[in-house]
Protein backbone atom coordinates (compact mmCIF):
# COMPACT_ATOMS: atom_id res chain seq x y z
CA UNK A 1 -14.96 -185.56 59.86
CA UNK A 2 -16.37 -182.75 62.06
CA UNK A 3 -15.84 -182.47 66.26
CA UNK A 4 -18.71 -184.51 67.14
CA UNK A 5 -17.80 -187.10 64.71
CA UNK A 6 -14.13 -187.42 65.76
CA UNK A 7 -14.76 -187.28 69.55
CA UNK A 8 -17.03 -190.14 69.10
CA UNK A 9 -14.21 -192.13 67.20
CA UNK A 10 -11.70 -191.49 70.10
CA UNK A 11 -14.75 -192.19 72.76
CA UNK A 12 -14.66 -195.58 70.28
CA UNK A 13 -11.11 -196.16 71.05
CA UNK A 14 -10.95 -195.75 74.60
CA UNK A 15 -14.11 -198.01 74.75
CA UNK A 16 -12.05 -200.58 72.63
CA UNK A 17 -9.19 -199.99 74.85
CA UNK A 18 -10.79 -200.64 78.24
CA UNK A 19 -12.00 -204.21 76.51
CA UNK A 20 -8.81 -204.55 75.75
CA UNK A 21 -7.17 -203.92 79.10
CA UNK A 22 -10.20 -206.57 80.68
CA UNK A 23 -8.77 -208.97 77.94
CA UNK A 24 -4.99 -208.30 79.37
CA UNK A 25 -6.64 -208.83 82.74
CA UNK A 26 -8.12 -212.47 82.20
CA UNK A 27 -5.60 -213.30 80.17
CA UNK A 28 -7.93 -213.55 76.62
CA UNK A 29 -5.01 -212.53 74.36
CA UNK A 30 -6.67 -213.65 71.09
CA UNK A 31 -9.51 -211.44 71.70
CA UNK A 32 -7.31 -208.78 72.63
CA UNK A 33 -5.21 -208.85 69.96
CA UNK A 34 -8.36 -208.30 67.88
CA UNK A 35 -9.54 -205.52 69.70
CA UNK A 36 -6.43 -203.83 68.74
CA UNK A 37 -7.04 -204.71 65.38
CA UNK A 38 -9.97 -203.07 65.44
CA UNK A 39 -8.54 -199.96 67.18
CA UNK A 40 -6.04 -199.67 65.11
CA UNK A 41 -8.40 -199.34 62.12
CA UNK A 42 -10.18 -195.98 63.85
CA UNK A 43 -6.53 -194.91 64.85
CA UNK A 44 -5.66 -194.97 61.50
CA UNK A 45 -8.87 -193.04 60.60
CA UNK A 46 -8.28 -190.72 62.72
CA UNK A 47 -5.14 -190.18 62.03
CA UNK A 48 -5.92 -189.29 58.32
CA UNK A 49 -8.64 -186.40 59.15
CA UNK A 50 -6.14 -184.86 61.50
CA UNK A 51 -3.29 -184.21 59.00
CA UNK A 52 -6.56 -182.40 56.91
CA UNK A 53 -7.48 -180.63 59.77
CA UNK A 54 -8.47 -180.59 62.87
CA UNK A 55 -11.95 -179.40 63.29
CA UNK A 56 -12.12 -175.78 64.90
CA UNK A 57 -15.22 -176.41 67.28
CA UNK A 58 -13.87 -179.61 68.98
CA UNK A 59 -13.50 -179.13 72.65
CA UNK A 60 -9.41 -179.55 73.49
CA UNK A 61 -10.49 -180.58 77.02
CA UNK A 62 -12.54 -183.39 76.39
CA UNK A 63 -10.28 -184.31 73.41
CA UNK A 64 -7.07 -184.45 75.97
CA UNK A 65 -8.86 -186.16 78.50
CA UNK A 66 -9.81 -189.34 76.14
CA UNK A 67 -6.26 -189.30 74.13
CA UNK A 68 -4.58 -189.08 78.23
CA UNK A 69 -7.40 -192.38 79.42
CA UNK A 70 -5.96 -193.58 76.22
CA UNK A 71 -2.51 -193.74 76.83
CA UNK A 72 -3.34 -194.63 80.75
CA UNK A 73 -5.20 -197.59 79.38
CA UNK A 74 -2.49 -198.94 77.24
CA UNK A 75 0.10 -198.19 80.17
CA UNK A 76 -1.75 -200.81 81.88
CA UNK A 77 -2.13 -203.28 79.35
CA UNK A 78 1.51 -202.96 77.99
CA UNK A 79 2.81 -203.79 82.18
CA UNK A 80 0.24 -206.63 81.46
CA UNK A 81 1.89 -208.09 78.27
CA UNK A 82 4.98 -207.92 79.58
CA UNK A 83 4.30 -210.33 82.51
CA UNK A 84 2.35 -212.79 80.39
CA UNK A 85 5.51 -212.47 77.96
CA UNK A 86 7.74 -213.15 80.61
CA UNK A 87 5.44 -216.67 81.31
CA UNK A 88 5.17 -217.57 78.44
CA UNK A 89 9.39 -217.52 77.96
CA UNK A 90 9.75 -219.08 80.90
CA UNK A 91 7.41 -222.28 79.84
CA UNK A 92 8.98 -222.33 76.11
CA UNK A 93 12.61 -222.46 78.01
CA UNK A 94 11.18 -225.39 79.99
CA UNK A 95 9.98 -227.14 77.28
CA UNK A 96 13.16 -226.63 75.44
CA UNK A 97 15.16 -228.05 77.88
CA UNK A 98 12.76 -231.06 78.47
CA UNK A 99 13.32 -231.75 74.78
CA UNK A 100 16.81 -231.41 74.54
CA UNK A 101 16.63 -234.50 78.00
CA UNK A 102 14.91 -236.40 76.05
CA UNK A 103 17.01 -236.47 73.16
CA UNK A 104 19.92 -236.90 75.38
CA UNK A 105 18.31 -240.07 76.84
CA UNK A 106 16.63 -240.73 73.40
CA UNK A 107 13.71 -241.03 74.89
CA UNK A 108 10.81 -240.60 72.43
């Protein structure tokens, strides 16, 4: 993979990672979750062609600028996932315990 190549595959990423964060945002988890999947794929990519080498004329700033809005994206969306986790416990605890008053009152 050569600079320009690469540098559009992390420009990919970050793209893939701002849809991401707008999924976290309007709480479309499905479609984030295959975002990621997708993101994943080119992270994995990536990953590969920089244990070969990385490529000598790739500009370091640009390169640390989209790996940094990277990892500032996925900051966000990781404070996101939290909170809907937190919800979502919250609602399976209630529903637990409405189940376990109804089977006290055998009510069906």
């Amino acid at each position: 993979m050569n600079s320009a190549e690469m540098l559009a595959r992390y420009e990919d990423m970050l793209r893939l990672s701002q849809q991401m964060l707008a999924c976290a945002r309007q709480n479309e988890w499905d479609r984030l979750v295959a975002l990621e999947q997708a993101r994943t794929t080119i992270s994995g990519d990536l990953a590969k062609s920089a244990n070969k080498n990385l490529p000598k004329q790739i500009n370091p700033v640009k390169l640390r600028k989209l790996i940094l809005d990277i990892l500032d994206t996925d900051k966000e969306i990781k404070v996101l996932i939290e909170s809907w986790r937190e919800q979502l416990q919250k609602i399976l605890g209630s529903l637990g315990n409405e189940k376990k008053l109804l089977n006290f009152y055998d009510i069906t």
